[in-house]
N, C-alpha and C. Protein backbone atom coordinates (compact mmCIF):
# COMPACT_ATOMS: atom_id res chain seq x y z
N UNK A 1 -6.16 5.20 -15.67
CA UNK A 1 -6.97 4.88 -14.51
C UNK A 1 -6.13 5.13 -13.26
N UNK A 2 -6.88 6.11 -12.70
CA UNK A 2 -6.02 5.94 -11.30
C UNK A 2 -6.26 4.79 -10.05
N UNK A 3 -5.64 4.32 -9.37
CA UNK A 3 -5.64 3.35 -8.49
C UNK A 3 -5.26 4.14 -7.16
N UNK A 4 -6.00 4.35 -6.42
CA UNK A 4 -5.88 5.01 -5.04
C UNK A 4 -5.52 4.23 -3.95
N UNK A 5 -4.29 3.19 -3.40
CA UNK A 5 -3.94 2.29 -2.52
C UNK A 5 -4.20 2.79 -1.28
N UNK A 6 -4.79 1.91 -0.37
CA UNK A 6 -4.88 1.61 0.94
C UNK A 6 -3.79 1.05 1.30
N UNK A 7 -3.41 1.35 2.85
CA UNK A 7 -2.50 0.56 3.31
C UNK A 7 -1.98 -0.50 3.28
N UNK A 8 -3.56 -1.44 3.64
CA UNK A 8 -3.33 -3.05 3.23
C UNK A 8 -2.84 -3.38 1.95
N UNK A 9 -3.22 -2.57 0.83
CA UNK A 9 -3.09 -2.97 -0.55
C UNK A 9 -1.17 -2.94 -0.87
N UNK A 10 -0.94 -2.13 -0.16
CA UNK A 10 0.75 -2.06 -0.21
C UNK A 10 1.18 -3.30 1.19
N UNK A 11 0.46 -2.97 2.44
CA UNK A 11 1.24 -4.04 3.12
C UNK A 11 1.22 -5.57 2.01
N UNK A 12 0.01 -6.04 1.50
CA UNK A 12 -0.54 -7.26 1.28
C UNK A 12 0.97 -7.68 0.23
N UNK A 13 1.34 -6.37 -1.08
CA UNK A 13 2.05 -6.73 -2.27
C UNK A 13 3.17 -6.16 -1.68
N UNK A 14 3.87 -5.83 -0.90
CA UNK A 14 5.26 -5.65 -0.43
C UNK A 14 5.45 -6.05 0.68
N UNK A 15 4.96 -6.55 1.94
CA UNK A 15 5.40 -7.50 3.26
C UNK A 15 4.66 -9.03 2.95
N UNK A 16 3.44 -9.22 2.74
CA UNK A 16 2.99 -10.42 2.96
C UNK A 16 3.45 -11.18 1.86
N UNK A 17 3.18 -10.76 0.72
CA UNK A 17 3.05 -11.78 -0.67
C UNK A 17 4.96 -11.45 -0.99
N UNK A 18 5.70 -10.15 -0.76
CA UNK A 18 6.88 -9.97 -1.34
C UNK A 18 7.02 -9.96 -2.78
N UNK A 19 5.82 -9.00 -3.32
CA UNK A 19 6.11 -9.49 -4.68
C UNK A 19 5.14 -7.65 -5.14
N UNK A 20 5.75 -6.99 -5.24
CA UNK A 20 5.94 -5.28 -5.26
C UNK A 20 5.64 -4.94 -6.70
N UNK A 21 6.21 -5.70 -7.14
CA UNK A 21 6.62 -6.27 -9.04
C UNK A 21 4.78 -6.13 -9.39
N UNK A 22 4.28 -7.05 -9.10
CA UNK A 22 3.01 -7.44 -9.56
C UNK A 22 1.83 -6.22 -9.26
N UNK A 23 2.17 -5.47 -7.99
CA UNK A 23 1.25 -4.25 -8.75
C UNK A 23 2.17 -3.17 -9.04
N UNK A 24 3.25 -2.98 -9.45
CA UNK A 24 4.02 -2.13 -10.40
C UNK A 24 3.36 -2.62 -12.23
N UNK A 25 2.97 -3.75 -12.20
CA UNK A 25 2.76 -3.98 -13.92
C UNK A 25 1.42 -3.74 -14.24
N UNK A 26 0.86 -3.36 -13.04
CA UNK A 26 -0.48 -2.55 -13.08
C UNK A 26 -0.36 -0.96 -14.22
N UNK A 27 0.67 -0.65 -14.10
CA UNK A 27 0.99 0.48 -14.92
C UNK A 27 1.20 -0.43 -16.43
N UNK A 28 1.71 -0.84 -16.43
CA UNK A 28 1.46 -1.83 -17.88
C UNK A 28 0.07 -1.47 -18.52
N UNK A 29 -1.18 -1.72 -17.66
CA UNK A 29 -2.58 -1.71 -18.66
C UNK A 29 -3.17 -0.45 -17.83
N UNK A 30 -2.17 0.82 -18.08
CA UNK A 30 -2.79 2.10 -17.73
C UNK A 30 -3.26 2.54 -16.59
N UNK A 31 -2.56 2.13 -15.21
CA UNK A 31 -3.14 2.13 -14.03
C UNK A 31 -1.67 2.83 -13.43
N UNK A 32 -2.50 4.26 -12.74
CA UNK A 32 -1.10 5.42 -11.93
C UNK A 32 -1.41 4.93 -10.61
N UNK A 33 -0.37 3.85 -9.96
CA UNK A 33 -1.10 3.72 -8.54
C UNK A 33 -0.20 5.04 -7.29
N UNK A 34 -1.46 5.54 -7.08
CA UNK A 34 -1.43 6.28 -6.18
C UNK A 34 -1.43 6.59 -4.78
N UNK A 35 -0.53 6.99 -3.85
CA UNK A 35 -0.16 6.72 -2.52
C UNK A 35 -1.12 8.05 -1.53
N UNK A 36 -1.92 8.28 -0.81
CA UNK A 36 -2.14 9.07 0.09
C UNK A 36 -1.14 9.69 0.74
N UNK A 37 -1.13 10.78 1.14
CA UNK A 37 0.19 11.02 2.52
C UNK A 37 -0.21 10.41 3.91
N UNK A 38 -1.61 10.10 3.96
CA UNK A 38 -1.79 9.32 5.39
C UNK A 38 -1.71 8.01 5.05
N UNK A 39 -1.82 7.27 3.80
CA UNK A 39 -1.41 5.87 3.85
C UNK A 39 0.07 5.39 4.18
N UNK A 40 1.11 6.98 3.12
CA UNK A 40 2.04 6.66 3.52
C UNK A 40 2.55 6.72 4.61
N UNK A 41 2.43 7.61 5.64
CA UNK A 41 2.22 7.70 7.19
C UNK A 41 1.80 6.45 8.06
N UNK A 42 1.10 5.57 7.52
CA UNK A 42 0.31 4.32 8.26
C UNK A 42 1.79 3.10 7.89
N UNK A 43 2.30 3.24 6.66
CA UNK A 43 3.07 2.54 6.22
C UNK A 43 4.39 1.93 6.79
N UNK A 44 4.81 3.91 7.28
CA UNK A 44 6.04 4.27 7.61
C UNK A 44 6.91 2.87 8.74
N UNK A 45 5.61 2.39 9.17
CA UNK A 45 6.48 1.66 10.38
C UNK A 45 6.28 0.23 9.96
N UNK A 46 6.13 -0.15 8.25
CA UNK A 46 6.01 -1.17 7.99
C UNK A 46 7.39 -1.72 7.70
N UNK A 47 7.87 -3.00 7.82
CA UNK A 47 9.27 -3.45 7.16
C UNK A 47 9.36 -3.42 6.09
N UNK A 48 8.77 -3.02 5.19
CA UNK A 48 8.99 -2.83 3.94
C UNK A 48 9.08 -1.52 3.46
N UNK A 49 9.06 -0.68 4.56
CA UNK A 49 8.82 1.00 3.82
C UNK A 49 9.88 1.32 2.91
N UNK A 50 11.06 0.71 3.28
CA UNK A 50 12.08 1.32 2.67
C UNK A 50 11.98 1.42 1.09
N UNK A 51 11.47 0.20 0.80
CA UNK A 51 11.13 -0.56 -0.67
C UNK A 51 10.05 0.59 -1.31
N UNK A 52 8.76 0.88 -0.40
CA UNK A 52 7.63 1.69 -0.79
C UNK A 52 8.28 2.75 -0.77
N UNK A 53 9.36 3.91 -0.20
CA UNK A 53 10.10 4.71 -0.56
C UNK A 53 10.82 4.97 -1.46
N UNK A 54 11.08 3.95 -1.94
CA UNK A 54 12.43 4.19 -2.75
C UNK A 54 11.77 3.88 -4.27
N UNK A 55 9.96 3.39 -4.38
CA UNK A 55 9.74 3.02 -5.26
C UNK A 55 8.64 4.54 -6.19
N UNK A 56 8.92 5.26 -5.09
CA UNK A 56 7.73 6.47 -5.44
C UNK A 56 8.67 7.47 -6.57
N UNK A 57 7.87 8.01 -7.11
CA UNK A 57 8.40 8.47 -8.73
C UNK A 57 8.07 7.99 -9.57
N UNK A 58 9.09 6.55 -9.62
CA UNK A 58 8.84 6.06 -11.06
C UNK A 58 7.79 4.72 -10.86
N UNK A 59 7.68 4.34 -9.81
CA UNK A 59 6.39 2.85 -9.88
C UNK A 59 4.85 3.48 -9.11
N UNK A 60 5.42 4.44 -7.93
CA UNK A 60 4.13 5.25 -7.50
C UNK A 60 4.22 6.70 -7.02
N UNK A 61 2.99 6.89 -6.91
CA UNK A 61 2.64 8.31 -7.07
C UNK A 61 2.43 9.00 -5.56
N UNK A 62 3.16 10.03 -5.00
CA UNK A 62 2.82 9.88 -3.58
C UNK A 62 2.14 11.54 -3.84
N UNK A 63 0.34 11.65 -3.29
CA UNK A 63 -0.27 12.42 -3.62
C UNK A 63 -0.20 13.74 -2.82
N UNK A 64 -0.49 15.09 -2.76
CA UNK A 64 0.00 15.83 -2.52
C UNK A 64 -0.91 16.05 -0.68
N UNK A 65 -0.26 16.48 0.08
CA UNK A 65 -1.04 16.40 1.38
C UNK A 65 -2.14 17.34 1.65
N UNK A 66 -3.17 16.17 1.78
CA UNK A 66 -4.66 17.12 2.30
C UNK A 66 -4.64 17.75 3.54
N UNK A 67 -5.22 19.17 3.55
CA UNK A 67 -5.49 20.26 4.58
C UNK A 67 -6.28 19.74 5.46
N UNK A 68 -6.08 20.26 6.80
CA UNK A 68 -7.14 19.40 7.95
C UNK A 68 -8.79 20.13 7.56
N UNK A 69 -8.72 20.83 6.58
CA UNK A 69 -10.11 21.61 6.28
C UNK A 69 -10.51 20.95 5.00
N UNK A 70 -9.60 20.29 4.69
CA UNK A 70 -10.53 19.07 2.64
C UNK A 70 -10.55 17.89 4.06
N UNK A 71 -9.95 17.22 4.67
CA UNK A 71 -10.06 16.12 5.42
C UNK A 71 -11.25 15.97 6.29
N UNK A 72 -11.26 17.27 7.05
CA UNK A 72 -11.95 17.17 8.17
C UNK A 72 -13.67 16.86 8.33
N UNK A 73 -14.48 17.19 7.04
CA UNK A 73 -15.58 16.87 7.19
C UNK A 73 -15.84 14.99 6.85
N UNK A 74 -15.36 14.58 6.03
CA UNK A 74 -14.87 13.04 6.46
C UNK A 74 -14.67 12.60 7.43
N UNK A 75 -13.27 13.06 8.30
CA UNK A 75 -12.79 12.96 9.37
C UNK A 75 -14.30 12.95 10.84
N UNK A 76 -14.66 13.47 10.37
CA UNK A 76 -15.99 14.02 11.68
C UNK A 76 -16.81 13.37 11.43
N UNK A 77 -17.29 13.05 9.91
CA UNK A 77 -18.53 12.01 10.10
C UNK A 77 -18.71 10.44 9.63
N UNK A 78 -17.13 10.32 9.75
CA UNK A 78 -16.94 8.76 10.02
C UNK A 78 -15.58 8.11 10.74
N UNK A 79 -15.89 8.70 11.91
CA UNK A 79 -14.66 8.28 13.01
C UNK A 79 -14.31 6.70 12.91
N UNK A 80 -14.49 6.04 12.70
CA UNK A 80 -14.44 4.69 12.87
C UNK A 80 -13.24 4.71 11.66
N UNK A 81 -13.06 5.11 10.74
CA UNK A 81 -11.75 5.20 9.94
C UNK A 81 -10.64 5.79 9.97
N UNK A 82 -9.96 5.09 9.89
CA UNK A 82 -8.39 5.63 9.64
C UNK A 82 -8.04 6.35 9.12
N UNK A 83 -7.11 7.36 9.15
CA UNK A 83 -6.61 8.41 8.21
C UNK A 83 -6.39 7.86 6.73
N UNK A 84 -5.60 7.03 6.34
CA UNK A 84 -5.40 5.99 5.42
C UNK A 84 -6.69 6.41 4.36
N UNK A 85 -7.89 5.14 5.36
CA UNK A 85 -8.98 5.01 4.60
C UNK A 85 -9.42 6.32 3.98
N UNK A 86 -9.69 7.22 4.83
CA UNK A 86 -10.36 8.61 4.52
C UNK A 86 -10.01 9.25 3.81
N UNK A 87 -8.22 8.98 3.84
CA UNK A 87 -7.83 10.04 2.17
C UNK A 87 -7.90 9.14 0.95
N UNK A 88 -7.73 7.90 1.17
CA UNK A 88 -8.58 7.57 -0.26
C UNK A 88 -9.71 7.56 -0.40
N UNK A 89 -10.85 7.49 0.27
CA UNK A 89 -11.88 7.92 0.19
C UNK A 89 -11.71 9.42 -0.48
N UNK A 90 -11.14 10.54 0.06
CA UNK A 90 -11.24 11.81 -0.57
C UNK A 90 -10.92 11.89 -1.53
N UNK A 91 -9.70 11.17 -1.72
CA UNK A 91 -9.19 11.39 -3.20
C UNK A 91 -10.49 10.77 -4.15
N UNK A 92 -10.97 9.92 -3.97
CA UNK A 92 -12.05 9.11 -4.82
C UNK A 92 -13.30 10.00 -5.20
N UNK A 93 -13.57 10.93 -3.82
CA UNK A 93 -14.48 11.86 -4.37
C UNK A 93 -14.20 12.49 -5.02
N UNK A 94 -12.57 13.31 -4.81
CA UNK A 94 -12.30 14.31 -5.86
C UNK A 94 -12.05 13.81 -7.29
N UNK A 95 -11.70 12.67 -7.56
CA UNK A 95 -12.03 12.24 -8.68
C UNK A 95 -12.87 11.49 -9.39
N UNK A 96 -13.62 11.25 -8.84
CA UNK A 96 -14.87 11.64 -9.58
C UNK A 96 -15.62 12.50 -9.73
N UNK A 97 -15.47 13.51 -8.78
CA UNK A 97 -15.92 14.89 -9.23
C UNK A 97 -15.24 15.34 -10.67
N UNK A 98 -14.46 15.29 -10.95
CA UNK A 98 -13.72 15.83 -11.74
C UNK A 98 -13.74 14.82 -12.99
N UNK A 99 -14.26 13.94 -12.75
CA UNK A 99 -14.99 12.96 -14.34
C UNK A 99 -13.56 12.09 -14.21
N UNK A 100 -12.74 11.67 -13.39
CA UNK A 100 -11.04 11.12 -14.02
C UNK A 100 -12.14 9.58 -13.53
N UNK A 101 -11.31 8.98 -14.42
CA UNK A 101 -10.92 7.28 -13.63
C UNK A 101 -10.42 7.02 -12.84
N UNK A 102 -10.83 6.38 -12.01
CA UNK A 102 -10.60 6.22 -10.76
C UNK A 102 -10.92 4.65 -10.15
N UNK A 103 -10.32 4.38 -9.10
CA UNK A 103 -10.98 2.98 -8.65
C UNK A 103 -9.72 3.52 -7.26
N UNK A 104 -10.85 2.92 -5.89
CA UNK A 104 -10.47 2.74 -4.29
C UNK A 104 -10.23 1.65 -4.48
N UNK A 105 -8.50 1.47 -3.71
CA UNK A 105 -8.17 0.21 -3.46
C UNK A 105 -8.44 -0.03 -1.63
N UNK A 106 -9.42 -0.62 -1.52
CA UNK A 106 -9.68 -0.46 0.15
C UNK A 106 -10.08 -1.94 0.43
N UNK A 107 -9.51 -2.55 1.64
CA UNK A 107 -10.02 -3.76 2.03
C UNK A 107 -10.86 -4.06 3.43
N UNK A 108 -10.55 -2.52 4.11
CA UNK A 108 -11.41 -2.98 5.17
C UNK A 108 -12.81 -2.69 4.83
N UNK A 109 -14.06 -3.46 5.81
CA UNK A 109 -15.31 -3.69 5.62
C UNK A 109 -15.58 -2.46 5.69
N UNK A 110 -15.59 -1.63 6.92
CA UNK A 110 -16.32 -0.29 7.14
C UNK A 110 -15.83 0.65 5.69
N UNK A 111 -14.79 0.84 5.66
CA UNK A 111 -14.28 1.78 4.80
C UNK A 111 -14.96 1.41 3.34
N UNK A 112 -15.01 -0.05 2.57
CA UNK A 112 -15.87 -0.51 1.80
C UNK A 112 -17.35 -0.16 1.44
N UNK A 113 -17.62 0.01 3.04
CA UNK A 113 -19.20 0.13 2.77
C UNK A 113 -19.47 1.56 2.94
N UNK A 114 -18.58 2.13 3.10
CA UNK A 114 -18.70 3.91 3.30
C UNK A 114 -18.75 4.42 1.71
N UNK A 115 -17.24 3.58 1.09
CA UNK A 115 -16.94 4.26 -0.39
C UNK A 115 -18.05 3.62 -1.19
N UNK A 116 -18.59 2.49 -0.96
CA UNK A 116 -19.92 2.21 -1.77
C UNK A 116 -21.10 3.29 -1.62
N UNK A 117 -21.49 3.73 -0.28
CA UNK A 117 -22.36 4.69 -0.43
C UNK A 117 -22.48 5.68 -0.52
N UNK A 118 -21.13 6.05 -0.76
CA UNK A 118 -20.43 7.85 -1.34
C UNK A 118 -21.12 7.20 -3.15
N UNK A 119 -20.91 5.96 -3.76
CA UNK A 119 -20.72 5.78 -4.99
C UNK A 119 -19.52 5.60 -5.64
N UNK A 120 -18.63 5.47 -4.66
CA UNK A 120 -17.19 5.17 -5.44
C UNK A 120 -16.80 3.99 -5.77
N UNK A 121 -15.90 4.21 -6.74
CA UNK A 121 -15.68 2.60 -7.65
C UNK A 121 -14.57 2.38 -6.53
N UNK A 122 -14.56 0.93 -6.28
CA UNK A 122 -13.83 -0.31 -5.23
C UNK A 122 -13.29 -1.06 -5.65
N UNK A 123 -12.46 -1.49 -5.50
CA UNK A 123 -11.54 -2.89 -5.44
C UNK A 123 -10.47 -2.82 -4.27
N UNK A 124 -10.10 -4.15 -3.80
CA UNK A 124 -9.86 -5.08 -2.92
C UNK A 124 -8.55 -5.20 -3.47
N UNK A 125 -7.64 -5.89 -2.26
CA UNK A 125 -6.43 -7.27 -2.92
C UNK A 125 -6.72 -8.00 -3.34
N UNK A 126 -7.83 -8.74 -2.94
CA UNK A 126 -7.85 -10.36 -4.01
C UNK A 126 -8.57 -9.51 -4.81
N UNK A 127 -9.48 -8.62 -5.76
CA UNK A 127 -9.36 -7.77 -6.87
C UNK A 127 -8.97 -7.60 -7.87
N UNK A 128 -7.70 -7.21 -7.20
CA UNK A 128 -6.53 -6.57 -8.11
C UNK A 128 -5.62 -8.11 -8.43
N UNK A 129 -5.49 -8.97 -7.09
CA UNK A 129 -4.99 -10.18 -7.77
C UNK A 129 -5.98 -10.85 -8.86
N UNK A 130 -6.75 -10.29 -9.14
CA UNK A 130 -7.73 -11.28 -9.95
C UNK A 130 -7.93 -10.29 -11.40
N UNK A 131 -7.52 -9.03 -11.10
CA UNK A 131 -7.40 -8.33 -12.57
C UNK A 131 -5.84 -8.58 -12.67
N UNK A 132 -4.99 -9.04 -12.80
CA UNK A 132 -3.44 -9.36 -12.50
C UNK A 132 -3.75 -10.83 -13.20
N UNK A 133 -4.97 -11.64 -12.74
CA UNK A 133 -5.23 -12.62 -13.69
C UNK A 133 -5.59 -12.65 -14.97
N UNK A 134 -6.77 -11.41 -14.78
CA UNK A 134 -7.83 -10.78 -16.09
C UNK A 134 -6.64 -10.66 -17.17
N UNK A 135 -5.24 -9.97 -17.01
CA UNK A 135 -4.88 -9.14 -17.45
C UNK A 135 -3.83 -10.54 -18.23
N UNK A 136 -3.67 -11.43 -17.78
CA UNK A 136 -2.36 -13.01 -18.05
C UNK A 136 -1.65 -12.24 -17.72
N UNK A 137 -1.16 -11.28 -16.63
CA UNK A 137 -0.32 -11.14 -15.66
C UNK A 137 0.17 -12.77 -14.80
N UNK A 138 -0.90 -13.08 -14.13
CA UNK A 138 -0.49 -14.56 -13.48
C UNK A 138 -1.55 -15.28 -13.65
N UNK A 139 -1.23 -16.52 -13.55
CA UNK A 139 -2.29 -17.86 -14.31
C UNK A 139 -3.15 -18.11 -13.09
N UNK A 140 -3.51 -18.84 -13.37
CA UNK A 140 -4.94 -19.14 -12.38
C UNK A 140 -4.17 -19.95 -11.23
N UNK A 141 -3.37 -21.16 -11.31
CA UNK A 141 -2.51 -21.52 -10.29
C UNK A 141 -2.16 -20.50 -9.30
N UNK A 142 -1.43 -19.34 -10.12
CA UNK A 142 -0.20 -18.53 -9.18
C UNK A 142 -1.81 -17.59 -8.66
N UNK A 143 -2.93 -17.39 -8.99
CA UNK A 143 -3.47 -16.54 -8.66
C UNK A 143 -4.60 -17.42 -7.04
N UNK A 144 -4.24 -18.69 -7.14
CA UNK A 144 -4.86 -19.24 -5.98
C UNK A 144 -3.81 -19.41 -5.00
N UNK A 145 -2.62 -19.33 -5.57
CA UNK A 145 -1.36 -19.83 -4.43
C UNK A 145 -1.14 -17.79 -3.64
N UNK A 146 -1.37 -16.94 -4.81
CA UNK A 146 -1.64 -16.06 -3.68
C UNK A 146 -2.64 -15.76 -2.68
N UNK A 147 -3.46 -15.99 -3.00
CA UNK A 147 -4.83 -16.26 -2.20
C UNK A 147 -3.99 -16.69 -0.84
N UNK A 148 -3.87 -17.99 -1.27
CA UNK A 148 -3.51 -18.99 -0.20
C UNK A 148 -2.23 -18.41 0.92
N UNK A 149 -1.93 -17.65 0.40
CA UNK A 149 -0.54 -17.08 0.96
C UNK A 149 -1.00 -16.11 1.89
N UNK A 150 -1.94 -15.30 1.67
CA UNK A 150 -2.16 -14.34 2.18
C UNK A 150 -3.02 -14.33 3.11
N UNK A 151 -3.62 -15.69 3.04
CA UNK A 151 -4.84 -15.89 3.53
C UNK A 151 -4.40 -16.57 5.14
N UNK A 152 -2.82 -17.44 4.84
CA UNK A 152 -1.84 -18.48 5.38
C UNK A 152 -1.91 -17.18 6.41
N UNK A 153 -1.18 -15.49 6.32
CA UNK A 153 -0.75 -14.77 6.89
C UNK A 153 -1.56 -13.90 7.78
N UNK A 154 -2.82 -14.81 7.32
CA UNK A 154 -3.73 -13.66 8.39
C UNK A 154 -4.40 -12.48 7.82
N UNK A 155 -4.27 -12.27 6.56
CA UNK A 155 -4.84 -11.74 5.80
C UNK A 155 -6.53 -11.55 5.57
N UNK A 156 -7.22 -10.48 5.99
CA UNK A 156 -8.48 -10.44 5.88
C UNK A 156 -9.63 -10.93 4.61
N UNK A 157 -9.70 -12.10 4.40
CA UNK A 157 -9.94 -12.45 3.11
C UNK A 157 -11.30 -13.63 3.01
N UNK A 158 -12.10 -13.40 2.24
CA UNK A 158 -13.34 -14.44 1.91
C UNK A 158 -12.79 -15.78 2.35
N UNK A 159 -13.77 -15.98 2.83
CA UNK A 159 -13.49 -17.71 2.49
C UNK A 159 -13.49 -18.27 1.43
N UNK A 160 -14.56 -18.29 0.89
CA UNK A 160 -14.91 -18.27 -0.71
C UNK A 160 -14.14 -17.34 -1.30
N UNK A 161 -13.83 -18.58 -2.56
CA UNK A 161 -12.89 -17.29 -3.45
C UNK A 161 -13.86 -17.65 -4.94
């Protein structure tokens, strides 16, 4: 299964929560998480890049860079998104065009409701923290104390969990 990360999805598990580990064991139950070149670009000026650098190879996948001509019809008819968003969005189309497994890791609303009406499969941070539960990766405790952590940080997140 590929896992297509959004920005947030790396800020959330390497600056906010500090814990990088927990979607690295995503590869454990068959999941290639995969980096955009514009996510990694959005990243670059995060305090943690160094970590998201040094972790590509063997924990992630940094995908090969889209042409302003595969980007650009995205790009034009949904300005309101970020470069970030849009190449996982693309990547999501191209794989599912191509029949692979796939799942968008995206947390903002617009970008959410775009990849829903392309038809692309979604998941979130609290998501993936909650297949990290699915999986007895972390217990139901550690999976509300991240909640809580992230939520502590300003983190865009339900009220309801």
């Amino acid at each position: 299964m590929k896992l297509i990360l959004d920005s947030s999805v790396l800020i959330a598990f390497y600056t906010e929560l500090g814990r990088p580990e927990l979607l690295h064991l995503l590869k454990d139950f068959g999941y290639d998480l995969l980096i955009p070149r514009g996510v990694f670009r959005e990243v670059s000026l995060d305090p943690s890049f160094d970590r998201i650098q040094n972790d590509i190879r063997d924990k992630l996948v940094l995908l090969n860079e889209l042409t302003g001509r595969e980007i650009g019809e995205l790009k034009s008819r949904y300005i309101s998104l970020g470069l970030g968003e849009l190449e996982v969005i693309w990547w999501g189309k191209h794989f599912k065009g191509r029949n692979e497994d796939y799942v968008c890791a995206l947390d903002d609303l617009k970008a959410r409701k775009i990849a829903k009406k392309l038809e692309l499969n979604i998941i979130g941070t609290l998501g993936i923290i909650k297949l990290l539960n699915k999986f007895g990766v972390i217990s139901k405790d550690e999976l509300f104390k991240l909640y809580k952590t992230l939520k502590a940080k300003g983190f865009r997140l339900p009220d309801k969990f």
